[in-house]
C-alpha atoms as a PDB file:
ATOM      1  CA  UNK A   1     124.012  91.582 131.975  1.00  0.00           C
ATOM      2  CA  UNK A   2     121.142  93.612 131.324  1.00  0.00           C
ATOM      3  CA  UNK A   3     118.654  92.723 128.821  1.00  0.00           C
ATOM      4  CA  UNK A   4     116.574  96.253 129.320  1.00  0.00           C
ATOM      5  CA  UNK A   5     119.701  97.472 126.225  1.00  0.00           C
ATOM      6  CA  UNK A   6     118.685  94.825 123.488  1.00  0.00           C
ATOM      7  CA  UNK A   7     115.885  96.718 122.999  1.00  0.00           C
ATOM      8  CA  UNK A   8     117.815 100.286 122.143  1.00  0.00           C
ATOM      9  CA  UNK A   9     120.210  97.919 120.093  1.00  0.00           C
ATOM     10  CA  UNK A  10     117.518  96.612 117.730  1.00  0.00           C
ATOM     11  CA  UNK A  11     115.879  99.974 117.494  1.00  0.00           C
ATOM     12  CA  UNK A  12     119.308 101.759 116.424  1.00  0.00           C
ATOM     13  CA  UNK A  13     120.053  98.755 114.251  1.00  0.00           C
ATOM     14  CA  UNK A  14     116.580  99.452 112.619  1.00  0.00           C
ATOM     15  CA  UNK A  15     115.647  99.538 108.660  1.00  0.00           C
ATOM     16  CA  UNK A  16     113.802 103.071 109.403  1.00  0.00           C
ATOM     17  CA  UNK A  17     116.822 104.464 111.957  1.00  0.00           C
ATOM     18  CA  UNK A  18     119.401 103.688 108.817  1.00  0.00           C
ATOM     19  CA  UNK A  19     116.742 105.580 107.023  1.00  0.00           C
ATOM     20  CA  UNK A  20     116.487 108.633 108.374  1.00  0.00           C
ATOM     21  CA  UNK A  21     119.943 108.958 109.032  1.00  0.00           C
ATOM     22  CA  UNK A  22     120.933 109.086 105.976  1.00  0.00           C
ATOM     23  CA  UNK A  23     118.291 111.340 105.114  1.00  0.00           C
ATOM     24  CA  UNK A  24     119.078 113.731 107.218  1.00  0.00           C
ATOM     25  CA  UNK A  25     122.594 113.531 105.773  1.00  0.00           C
ATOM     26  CA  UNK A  26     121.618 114.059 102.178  1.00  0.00           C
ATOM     27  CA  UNK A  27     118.810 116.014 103.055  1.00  0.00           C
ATOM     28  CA  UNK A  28     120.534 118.656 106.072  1.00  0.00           C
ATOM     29  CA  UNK A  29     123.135 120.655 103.985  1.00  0.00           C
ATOM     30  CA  UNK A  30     120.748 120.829 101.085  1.00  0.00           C
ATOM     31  CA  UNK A  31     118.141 122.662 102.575  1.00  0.00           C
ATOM     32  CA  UNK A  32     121.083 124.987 104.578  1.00  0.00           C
ATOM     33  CA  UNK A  33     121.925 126.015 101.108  1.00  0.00           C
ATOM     34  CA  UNK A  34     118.595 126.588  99.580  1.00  0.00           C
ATOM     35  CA  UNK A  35     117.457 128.571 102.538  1.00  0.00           C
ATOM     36  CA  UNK A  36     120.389 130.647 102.359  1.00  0.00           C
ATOM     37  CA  UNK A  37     120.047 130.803  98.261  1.00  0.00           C
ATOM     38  CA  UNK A  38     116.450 131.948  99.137  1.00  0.00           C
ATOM     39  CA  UNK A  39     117.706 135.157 101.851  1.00  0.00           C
ATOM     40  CA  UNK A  40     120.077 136.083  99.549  1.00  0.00           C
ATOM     41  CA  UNK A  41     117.430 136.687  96.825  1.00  0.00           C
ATOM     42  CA  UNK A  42     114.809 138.062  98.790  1.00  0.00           C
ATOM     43  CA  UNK A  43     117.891 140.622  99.601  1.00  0.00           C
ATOM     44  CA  UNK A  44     117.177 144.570  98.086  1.00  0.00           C
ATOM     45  CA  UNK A  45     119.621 144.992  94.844  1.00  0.00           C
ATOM     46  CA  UNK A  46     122.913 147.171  95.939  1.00  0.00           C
ATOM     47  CA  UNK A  47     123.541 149.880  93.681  1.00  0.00           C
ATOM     48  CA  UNK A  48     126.696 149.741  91.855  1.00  0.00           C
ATOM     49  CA  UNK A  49     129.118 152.611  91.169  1.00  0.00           C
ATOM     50  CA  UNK A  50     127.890 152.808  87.258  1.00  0.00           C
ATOM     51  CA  UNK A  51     124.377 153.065  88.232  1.00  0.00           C
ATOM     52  CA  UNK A  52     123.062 156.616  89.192  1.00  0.00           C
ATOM     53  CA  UNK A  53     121.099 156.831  92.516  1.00  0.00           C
ATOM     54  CA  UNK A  54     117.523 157.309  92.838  1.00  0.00           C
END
């Protein structure tokens, strides 16, 4: 066997891997929706059919 891959095991295994990962779980969608929250306000206003045009 090689013992170069108990190395990669530990560091996957890792308190701070765990950590992130589920970060970036929790964290990922989250900031897909704000940023898309944030475009769609920073949008112009449509004009609806009640309201006259400028």
């Amino acid at each position: 066997m090689n013992d170069d891959t108990g190395t990669w095991g530990e560091a996957l295994r890792g308190p701070w891997s765990v950590l992130c990962a589920v970060a970036t779980v929790v964290l990922g969608p989250r900031a897909a929706i704000v940023s898309a929250l944030d475009q769609a306000n920073a949008a112009p206003l449509r004009h609806t059919a009640d309201q006259p045009h400028a």
